[in-house]
Structure formats: C-alpha cells, structure tokens
C-alpha atoms as a PDB file:
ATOM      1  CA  UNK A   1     133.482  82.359 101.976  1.00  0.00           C
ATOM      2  CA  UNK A   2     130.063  81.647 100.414  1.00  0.00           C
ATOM      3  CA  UNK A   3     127.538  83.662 101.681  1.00  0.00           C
ATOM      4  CA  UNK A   4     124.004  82.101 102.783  1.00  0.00           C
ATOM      5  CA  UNK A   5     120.697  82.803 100.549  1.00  0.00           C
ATOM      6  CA  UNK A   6     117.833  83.875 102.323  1.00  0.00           C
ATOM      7  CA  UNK A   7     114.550  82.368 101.551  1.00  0.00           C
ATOM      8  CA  UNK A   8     111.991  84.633  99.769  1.00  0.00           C
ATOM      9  CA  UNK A   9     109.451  84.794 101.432  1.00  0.00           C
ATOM     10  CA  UNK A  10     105.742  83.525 100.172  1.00  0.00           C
ATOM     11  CA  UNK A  11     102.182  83.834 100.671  1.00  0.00           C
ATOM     12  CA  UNK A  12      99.813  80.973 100.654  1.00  0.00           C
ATOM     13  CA  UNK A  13      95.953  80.360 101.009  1.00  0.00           C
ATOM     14  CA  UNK A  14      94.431  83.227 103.339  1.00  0.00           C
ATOM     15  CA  UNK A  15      97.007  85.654 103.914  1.00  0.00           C
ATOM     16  CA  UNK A  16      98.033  85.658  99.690  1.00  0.00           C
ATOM     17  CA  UNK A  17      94.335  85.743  99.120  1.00  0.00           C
ATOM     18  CA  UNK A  18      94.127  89.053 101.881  1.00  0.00           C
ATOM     19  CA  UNK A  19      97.235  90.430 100.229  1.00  0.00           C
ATOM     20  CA  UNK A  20      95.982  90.181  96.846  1.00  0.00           C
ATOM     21  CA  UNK A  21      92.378  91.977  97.476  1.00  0.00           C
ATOM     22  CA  UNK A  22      94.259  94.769  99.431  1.00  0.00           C
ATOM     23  CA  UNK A  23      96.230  95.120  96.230  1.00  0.00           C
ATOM     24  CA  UNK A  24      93.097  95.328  94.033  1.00  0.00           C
ATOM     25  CA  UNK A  25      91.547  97.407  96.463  1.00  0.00           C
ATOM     26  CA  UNK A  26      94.754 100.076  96.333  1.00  0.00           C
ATOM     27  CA  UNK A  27      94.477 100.198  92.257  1.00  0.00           C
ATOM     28  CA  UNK A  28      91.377 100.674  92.429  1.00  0.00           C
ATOM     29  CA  UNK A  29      91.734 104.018  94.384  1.00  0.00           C
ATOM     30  CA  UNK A  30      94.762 104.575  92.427  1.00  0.00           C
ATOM     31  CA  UNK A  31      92.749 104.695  89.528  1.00  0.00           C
ATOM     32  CA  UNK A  32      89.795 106.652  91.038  1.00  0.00           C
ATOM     33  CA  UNK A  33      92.141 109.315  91.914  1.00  0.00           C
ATOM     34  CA  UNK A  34      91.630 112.780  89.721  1.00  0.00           C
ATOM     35  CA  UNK A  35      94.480 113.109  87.762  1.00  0.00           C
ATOM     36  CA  UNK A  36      95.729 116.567  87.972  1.00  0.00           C
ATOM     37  CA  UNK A  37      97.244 118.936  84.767  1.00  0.00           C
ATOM     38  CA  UNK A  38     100.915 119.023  85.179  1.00  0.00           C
ATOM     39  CA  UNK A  39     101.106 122.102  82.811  1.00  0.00           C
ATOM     40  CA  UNK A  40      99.147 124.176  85.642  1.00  0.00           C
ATOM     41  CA  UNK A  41     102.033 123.236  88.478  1.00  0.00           C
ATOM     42  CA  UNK A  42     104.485 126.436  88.962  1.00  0.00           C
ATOM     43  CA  UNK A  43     107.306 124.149  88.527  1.00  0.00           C
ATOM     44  CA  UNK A  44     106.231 122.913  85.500  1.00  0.00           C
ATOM     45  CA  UNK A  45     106.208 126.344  84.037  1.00  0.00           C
ATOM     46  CA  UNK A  46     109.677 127.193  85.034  1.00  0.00           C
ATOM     47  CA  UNK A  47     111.065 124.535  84.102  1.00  0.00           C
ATOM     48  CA  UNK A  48     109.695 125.076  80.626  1.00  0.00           C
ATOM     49  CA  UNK A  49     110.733 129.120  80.715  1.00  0.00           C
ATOM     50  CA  UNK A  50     114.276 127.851  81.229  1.00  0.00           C
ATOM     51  CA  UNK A  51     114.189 125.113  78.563  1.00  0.00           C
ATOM     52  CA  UNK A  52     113.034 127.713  76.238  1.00  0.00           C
ATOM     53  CA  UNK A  53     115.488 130.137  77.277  1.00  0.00           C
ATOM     54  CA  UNK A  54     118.048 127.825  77.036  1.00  0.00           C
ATOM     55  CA  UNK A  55     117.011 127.090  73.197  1.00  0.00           C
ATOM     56  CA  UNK A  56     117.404 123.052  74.522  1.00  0.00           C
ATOM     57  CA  UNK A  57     115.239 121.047  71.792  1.00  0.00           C
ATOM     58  CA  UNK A  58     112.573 119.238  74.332  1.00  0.00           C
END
C-alpha cells in the first residue's frame, strides 16, 4: 500500500518576504552576540583533566 506524499509547504510574496527579514533579523543578533571562551567553562576544564589523565591523544 503506497503511502500519500504530503505537499511541502511554501512561502510566496508577503509572508516569504516577512519570513525572510525575520531570518536576517535573527543572524544578525546571532552574530552580535559576545562569543564567550569555552576554555574558562568548568566543564571544559574537566573534561580536559580527564583527557590528560587518560593519556588520550586530543
């Protein structure tokens, strides 16, 4: 039994236009964001204590 494809669906005139500005507008702020230092984050720092413990090549 052959199952049915659903349509994709699509944007056209306004609403892709809307879509597409609120998509600018979010990597925008994405990329307006500070970026923080990973090697600062607790986790981080474990992670590398036991990879160094370990003697794992990284």
């Amino acid at each position: 039994m052959a199952l049915a494809i659903k349509a994709i669906p699509t944007l056209y005139g306004d609403e892709a236009r809307r879509f597409r500005d609120m998509a600018d507008e979010a990597e925008r702020k994405f990329d307006m964001s500070p970026k923080r230092d990973i090697t600062t984050d607790p986790r981080y720092q474990a992670m590398r204590t036991i990879l160094e413990r370990s003697n794992i090549k990284y």
